[in-house]
PDB file of N, CA and C in Angstrom:
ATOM      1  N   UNK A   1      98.362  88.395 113.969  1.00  0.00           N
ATOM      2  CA  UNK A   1      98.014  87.655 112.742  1.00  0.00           C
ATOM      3  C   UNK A   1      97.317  86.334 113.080  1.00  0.00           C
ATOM      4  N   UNK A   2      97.971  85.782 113.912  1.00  0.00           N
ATOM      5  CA  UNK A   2      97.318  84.319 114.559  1.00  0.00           C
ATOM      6  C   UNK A   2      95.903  84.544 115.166  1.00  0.00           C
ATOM      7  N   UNK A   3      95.071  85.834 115.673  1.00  0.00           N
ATOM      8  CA  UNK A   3      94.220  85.984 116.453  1.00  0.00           C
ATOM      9  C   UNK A   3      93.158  85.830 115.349  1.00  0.00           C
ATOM     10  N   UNK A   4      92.140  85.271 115.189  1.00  0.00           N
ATOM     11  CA  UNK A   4      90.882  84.885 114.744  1.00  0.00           C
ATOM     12  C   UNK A   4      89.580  85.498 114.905  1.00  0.00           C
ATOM     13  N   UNK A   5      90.215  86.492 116.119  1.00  0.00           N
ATOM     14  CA  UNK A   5      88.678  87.515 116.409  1.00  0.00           C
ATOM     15  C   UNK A   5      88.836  88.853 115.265  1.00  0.00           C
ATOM     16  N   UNK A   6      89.008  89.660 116.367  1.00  0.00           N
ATOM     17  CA  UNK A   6      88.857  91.683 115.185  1.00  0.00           C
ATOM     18  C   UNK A   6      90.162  91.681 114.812  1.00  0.00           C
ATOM     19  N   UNK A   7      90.883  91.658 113.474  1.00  0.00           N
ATOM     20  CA  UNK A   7      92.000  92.244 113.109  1.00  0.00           C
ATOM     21  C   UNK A   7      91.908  93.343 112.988  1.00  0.00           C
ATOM     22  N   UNK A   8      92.263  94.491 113.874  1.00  0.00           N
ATOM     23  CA  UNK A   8      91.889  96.089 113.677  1.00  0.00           C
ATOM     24  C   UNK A   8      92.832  96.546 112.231  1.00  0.00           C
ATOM     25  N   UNK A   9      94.284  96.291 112.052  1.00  0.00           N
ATOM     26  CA  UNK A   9      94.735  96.653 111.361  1.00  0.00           C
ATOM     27  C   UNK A   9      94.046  96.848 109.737  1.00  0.00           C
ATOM     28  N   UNK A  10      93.755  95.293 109.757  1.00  0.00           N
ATOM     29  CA  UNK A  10      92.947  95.158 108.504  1.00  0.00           C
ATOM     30  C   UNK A  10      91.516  95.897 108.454  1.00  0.00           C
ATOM     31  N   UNK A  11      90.602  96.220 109.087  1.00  0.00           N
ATOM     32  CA  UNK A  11      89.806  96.779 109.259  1.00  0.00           C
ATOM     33  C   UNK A  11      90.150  97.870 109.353  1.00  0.00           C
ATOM     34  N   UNK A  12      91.345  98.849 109.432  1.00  0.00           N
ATOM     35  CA  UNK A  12      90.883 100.266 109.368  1.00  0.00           C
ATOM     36  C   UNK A  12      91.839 100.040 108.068  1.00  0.00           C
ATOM     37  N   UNK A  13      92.538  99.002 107.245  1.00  0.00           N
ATOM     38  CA  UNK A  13      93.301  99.407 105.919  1.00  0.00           C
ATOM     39  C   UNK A  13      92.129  99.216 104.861  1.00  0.00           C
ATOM     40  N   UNK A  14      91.259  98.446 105.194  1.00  0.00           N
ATOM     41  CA  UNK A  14      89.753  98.353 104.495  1.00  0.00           C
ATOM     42  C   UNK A  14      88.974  99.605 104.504  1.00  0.00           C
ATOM     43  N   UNK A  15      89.080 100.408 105.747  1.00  0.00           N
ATOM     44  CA  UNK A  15      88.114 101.486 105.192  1.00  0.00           C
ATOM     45  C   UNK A  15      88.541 102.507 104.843  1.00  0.00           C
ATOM     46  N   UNK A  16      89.735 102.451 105.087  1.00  0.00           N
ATOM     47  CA  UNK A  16      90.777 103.885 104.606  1.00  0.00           C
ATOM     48  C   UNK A  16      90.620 103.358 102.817  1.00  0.00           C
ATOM     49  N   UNK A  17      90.646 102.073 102.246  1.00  0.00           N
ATOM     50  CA  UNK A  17      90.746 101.446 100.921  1.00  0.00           C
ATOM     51  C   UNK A  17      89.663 102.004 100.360  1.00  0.00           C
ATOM     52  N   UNK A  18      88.367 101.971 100.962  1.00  0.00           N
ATOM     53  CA  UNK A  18      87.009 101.982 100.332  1.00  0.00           C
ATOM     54  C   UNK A  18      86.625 103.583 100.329  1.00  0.00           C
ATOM     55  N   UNK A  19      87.515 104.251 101.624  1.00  0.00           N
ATOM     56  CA  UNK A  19      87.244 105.889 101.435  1.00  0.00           C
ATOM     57  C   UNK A  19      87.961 106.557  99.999  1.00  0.00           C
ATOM     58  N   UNK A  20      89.369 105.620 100.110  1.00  0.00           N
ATOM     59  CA  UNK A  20      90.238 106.433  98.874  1.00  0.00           C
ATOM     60  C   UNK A  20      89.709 106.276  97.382  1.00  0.00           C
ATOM     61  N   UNK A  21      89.110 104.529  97.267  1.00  0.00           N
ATOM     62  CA  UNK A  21      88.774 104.453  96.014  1.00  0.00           C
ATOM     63  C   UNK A  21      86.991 105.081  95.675  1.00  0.00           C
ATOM     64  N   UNK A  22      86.289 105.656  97.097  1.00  0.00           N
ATOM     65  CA  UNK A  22      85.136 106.227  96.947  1.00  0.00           C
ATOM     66  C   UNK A  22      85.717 107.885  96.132  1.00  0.00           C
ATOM     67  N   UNK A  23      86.294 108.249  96.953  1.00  0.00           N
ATOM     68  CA  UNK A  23      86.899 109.544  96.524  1.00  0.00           C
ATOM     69  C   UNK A  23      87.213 109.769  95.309  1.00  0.00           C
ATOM     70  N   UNK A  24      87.791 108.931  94.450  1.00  0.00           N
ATOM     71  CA  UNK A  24      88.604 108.941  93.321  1.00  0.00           C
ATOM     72  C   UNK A  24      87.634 108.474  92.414  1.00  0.00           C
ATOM     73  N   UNK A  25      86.732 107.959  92.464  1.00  0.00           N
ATOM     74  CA  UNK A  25      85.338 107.469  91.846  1.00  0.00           C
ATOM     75  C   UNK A  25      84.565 108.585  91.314  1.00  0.00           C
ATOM     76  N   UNK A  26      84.463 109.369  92.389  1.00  0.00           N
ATOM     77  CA  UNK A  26      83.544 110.802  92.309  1.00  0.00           C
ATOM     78  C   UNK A  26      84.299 111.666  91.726  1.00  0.00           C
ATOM     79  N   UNK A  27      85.632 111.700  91.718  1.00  0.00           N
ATOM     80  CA  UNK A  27      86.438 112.831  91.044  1.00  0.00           C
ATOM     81  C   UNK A  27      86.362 112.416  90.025  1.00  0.00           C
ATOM     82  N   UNK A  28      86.904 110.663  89.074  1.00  0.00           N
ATOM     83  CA  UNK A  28      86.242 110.389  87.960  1.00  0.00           C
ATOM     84  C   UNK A  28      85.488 110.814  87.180  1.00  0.00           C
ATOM     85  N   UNK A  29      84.328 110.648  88.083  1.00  0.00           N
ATOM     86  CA  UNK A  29      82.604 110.610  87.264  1.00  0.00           C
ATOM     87  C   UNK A  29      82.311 112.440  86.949  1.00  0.00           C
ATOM     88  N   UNK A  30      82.976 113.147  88.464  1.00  0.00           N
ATOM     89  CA  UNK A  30      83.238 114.832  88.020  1.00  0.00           C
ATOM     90  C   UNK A  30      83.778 115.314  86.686  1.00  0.00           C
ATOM     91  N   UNK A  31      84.858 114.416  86.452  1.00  0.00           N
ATOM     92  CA  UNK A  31      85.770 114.894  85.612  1.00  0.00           C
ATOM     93  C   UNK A  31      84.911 114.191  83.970  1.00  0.00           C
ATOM     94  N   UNK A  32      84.510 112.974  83.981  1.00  0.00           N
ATOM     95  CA  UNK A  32      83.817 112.604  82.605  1.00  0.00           C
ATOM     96  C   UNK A  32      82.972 113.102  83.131  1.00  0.00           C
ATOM     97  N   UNK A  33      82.109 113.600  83.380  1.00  0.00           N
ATOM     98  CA  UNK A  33      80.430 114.234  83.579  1.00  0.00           C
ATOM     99  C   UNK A  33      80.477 115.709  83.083  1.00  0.00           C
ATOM    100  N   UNK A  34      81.584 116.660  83.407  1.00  0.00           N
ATOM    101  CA  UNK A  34      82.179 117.930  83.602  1.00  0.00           C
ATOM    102  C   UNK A  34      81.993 118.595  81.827  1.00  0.00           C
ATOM    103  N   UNK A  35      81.093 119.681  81.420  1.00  0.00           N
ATOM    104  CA  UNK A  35      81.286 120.050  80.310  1.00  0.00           C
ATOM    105  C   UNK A  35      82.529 120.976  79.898  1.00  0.00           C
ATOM    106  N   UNK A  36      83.289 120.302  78.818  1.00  0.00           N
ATOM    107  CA  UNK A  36      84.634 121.186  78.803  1.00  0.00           C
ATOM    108  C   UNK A  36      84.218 121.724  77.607  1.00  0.00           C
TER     109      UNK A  36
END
């Protein structure tokens, strides 16, 4: 936490963040886009 250079932790909870809410975006836009 004290280190000031690469926090890896945070950097892979950031892209695991940006994959899950990419994912769930597209299932969204599937699901309102989708003719029922």
């Amino acid at each position: 936490m004290n280190t000031p250079g690469k926090p890896k932790p945070s950097w892979r909870q950031w892209h695991v963040l940006l994959l899950v809410l990419a994912i769930v975006l597209v299932i969204a836009l599937l699901v309102v886009t989708a003719p029922w």
